[in-house]
Protein backbone atom coordinates (compact mmCIF):
# COMPACT_ATOMS: atom_id res chain seq x y z
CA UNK A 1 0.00 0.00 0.00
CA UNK A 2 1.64 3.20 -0.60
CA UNK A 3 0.45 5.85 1.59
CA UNK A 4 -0.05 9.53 0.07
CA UNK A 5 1.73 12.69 1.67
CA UNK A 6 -1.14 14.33 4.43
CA UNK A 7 1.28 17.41 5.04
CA UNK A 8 -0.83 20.47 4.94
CA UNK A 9 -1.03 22.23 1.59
CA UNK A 10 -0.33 25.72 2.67
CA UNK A 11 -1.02 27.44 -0.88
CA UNK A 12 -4.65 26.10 -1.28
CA UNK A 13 -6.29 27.21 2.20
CA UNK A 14 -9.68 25.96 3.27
CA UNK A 15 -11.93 28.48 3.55
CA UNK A 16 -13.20 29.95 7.20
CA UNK A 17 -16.37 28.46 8.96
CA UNK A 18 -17.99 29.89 11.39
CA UNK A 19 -15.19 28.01 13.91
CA UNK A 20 -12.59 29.83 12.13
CA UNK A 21 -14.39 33.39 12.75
CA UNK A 22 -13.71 35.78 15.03
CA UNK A 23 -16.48 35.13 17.63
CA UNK A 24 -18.75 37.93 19.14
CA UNK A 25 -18.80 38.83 22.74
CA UNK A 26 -22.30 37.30 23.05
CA UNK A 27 -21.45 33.69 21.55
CA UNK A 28 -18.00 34.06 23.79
CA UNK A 29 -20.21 34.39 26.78
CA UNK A 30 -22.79 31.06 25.47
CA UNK A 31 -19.85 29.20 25.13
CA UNK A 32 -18.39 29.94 28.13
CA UNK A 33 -21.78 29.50 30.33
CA UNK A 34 -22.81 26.44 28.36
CA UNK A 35 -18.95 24.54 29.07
CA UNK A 36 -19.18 25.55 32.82
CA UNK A 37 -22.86 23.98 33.07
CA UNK A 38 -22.51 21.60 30.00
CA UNK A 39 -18.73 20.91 29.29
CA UNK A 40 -18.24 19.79 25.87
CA UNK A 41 -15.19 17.12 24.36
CA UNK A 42 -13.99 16.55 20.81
CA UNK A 43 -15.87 13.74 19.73
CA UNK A 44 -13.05 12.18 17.85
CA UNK A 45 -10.10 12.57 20.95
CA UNK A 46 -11.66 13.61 23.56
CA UNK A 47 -10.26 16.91 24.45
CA UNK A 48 -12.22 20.05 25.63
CA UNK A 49 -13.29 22.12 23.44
CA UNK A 50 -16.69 25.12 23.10
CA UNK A 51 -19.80 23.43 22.53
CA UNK A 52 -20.77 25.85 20.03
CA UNK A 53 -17.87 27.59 18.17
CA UNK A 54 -15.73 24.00 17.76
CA UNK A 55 -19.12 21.59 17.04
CA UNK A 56 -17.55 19.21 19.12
CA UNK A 57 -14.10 18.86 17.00
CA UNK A 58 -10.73 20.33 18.60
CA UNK A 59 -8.40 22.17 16.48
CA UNK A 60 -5.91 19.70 16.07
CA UNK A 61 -8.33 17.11 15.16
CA UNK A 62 -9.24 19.57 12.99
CA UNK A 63 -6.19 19.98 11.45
CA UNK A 64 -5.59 16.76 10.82
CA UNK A 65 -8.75 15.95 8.54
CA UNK A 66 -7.86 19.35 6.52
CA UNK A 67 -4.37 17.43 6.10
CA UNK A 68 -5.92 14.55 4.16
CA UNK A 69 -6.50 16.90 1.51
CA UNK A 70 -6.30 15.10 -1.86
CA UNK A 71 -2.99 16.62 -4.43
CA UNK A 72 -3.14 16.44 -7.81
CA UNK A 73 -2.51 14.20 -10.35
CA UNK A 74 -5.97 12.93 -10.13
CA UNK A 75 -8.37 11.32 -13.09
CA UNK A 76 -10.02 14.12 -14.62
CA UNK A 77 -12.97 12.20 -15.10
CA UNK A 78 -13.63 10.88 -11.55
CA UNK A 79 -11.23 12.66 -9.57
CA UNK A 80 -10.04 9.30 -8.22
CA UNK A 81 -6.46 10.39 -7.18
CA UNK A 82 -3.10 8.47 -8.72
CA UNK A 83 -0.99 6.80 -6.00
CA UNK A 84 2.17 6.87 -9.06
CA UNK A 85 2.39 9.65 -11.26
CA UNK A 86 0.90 8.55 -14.40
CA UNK A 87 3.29 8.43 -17.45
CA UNK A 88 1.59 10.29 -20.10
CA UNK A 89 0.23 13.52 -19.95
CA UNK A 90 -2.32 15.47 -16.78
CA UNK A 91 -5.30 14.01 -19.45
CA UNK A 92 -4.85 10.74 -18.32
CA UNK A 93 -7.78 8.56 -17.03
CA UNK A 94 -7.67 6.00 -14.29
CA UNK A 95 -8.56 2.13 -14.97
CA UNK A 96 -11.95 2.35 -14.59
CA UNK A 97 -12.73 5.71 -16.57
CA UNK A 98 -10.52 4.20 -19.22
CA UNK A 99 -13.14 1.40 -19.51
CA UNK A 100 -15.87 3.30 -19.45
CA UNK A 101 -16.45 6.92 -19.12
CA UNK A 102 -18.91 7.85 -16.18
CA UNK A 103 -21.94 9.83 -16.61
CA UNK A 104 -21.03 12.74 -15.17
CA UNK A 105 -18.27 15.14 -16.32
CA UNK A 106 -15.84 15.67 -13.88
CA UNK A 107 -15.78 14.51 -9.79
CA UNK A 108 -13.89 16.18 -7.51
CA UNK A 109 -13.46 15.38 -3.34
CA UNK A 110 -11.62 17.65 -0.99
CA UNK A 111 -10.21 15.05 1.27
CA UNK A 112 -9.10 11.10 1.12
CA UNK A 113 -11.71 9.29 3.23
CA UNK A 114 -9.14 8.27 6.12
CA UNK A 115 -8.32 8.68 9.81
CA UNK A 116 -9.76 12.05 10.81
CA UNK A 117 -11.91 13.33 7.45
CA UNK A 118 -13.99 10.03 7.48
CA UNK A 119 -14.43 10.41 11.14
CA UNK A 120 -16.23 13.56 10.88
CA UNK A 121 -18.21 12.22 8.16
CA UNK A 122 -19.24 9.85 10.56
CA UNK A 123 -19.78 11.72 12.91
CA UNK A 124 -21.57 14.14 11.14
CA UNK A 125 -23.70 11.36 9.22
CA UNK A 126 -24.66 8.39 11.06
CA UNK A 127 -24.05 10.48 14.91
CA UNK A 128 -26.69 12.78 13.92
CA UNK A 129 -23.90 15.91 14.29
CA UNK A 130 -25.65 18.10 12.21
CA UNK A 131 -23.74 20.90 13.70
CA UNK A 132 -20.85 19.99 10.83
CA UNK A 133 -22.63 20.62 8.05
CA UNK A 134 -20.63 24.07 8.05
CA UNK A 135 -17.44 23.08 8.60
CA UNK A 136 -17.42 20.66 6.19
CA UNK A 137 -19.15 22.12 3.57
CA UNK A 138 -15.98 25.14 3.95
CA UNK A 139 -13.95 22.01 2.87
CA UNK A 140 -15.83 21.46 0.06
CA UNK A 141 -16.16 24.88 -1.14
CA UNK A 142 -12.44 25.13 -0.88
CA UNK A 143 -12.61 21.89 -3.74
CA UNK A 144 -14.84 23.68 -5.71
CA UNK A 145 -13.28 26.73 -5.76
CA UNK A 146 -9.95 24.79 -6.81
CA UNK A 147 -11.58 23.36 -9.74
CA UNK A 148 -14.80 25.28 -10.97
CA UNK A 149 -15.12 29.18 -11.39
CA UNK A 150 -18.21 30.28 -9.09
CA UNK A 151 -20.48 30.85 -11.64
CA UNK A 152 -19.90 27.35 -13.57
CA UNK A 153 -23.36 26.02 -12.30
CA UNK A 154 -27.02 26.75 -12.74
CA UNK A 155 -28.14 24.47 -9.97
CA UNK A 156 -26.85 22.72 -7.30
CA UNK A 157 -28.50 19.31 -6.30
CA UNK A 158 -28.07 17.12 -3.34
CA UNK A 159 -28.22 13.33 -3.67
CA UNK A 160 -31.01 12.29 -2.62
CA UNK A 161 -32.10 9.34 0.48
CA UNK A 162 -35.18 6.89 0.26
CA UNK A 163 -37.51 8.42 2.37
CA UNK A 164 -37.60 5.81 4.56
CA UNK A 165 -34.26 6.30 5.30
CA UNK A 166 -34.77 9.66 5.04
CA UNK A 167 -36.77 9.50 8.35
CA UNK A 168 -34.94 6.95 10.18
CA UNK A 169 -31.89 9.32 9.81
CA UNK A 170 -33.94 12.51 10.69
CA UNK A 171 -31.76 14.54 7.73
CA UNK A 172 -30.29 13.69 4.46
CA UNK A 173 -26.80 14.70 5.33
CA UNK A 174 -26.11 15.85 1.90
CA UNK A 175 -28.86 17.98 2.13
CA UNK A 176 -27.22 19.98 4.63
CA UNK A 177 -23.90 19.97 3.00
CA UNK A 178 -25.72 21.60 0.20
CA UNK A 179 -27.41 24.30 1.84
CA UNK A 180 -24.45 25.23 3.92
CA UNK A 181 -22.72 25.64 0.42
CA UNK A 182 -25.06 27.86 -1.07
CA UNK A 183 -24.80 29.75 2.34
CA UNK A 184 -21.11 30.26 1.40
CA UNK A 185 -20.79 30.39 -2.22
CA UNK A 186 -23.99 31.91 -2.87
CA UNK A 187 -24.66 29.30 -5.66
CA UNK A 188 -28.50 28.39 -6.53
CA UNK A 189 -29.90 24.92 -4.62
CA UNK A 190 -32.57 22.73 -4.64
CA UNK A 191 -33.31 19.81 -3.32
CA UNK A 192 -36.85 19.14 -5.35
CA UNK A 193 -35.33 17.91 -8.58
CA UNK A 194 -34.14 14.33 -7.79
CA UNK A 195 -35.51 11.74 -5.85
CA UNK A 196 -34.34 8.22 -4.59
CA UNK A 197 -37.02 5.89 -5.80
CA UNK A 198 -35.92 2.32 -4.71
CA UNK A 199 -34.50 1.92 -1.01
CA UNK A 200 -31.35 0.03 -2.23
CA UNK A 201 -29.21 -2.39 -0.16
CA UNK A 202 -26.40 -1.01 1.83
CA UNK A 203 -23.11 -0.88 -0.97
CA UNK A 204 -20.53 -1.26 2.07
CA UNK A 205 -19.27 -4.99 1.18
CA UNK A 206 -20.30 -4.90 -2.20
CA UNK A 207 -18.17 -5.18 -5.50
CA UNK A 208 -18.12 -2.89 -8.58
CA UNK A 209 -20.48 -4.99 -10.39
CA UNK A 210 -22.59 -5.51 -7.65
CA UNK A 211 -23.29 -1.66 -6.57
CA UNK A 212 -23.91 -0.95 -10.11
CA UNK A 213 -26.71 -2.98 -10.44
CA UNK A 214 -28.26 -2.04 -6.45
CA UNK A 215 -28.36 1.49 -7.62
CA UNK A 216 -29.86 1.16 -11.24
CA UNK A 217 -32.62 3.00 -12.06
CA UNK A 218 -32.43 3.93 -8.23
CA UNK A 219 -33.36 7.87 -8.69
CA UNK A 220 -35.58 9.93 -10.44
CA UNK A 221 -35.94 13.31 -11.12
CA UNK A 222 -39.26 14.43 -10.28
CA UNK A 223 -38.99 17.96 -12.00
CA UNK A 224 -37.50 17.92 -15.35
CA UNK A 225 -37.84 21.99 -15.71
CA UNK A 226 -35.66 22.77 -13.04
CA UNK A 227 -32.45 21.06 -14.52
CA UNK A 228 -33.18 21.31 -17.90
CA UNK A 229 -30.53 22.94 -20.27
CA UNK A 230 -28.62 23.59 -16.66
CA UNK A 231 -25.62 23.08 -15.67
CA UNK A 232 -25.89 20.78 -12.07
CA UNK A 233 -23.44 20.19 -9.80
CA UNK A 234 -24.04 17.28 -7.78
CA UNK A 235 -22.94 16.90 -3.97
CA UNK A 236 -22.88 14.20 -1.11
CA UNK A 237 -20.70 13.64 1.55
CA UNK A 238 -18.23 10.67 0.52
CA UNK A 239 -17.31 8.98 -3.29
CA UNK A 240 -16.12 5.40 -3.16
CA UNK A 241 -16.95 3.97 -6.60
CA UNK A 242 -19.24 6.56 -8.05
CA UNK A 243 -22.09 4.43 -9.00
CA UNK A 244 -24.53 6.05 -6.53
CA UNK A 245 -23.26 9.52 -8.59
CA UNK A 246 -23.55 8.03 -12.07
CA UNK A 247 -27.20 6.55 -11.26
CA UNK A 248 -28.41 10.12 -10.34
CA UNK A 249 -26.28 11.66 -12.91
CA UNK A 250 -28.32 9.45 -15.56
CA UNK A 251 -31.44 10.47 -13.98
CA UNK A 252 -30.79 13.98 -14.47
CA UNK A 253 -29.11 13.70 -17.91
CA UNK A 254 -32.20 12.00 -18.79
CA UNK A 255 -34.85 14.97 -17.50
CA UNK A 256 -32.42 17.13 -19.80
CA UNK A 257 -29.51 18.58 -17.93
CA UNK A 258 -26.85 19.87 -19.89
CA UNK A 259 -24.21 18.50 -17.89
CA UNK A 260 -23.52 16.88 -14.18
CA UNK A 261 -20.89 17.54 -12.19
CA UNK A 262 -19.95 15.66 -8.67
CA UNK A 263 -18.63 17.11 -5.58
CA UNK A 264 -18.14 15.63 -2.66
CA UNK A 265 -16.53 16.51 0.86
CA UNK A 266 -14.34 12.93 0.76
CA UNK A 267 -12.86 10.08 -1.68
CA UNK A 268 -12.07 7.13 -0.44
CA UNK A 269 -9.12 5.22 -2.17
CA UNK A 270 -8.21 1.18 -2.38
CA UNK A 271 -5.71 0.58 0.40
CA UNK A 272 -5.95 3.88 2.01
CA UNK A 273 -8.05 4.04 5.37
């Protein structure tokens, strides 16, 4: 397994959150009442930290998950990064693109879904943190930014849960990330277009072939008017194969969107955890 370099990438900085901010008087004072009667502990190491400014994360935990930040060269179809520098030129596609090109046209992921990043994922996901949604959606406007100009969408859509799901959960996580990137970006959303019609089976454990065929025909976009002859960006929280992506991708490419784009806060990558 070769390991990539998690060394801070001083030149591309994450953009601030509301953690990052200089906080007011008045939330100084909430925090400090609510840790005296309340006292609060980084979910992922266990040291204090303010209930409300650090949503339960400590700076150097932090730190570490904006470390995992993925470095280029990286498929420009997928965005799954290459462990070896590829031989021919930045154009080159990974295995799997080379076989056959995705849906979408392009995927890009802030992070490698490792160590600290996929902790707050699920943290943020299956912990019901929903006080994350900000500070990881700064990560993933940082990707954006990085790759797209700001006005390179006409509509940003969130992948969709079953409903069922939906309400066992209490929030579609992506959802959130969504709206907390419009908040920052100031880039259109909706959640209406695209829905998840068939409550597929789990795709931890599962092999290429196997997710593929779980998530066909698994969404459907309910409101072709909204994304047609738009550019959509599509976002969710973590990209491991991309078939969930390419299923809704097809679903909006069939309702008449001019093109889908993916972005998501993490990637994860064979052999690295």
């Amino acid at each position: 397994m070769i390991l990539p370099d998690f060394t801070p990438v001083s030149s591309k900085p994450v953009l601030p959150s509301h953690r990052h901010l200089p906080a007011s008087r008045i939330s100084q004072a909430c925090d400090g009442i609510l840790n005296l009667i309340f006292p609060d502990r980084c979910f992922l190491c266990t040291a204090p930290v303010a209930r409300l400014r650090d949503c339960s994360v400590c700076g150097d935990c932090w730190g570490k998950a904006v470390s995992l930040r993925l470095k280029p060269p990286w498929c420009p179809s997928c965005g799954l990064p290459f462990q070896m520098m590829p031989l021919t030129d930045e154009g080159h596609l990974c295995g799997a693109c080379s076989v056959q090109i995705p849906p979408f046209s392009g995927a890009r992921s802030f992070g490698y879904y490792a160590a600290q990043l996929s902790r707050l994922v699920q943290g943020f996901k299956f912990e019901r943190r929903r006080n994350l949604a900000k500070p990881l959606a700064s990560i993933l406007a940082s990707a954006y930014l990085e790759t797209w100009r700001r006005e390179e969408f006409e509509l940003v859509v969130p992948v969709p849960l079953h409903p069922r799901r939906r309400r066992e959960r209490g929030f579609n996580q992506a959802a959130l990330l969504a709206a907390a990137l419009q908040e920052q970006l100031m880039l259109p959303c909706s959640e209406s277009p695209l829905s998840r019609v068939r409550d597929t089976l789990p795709q931890v454990g599962l092999s290429d072939a196997e997710r593929q065929r779980n998530l066909r025909s698994a969404f459907r976009c309910d409101r072709p008017a909204l994304v047609r002859d738009r550019r959509v960006l599509l976002v969710d929280d973590v990209m491991t194969t991309g078939a969930t992506v390419a299923s809704a991708s097809e679903a909006l490419l069939t309702a008449g969107a001019r093109s889908v784009s993916v972005l998501t806060v993490a990637r994860a990558v064979p052999g690295i955890e």
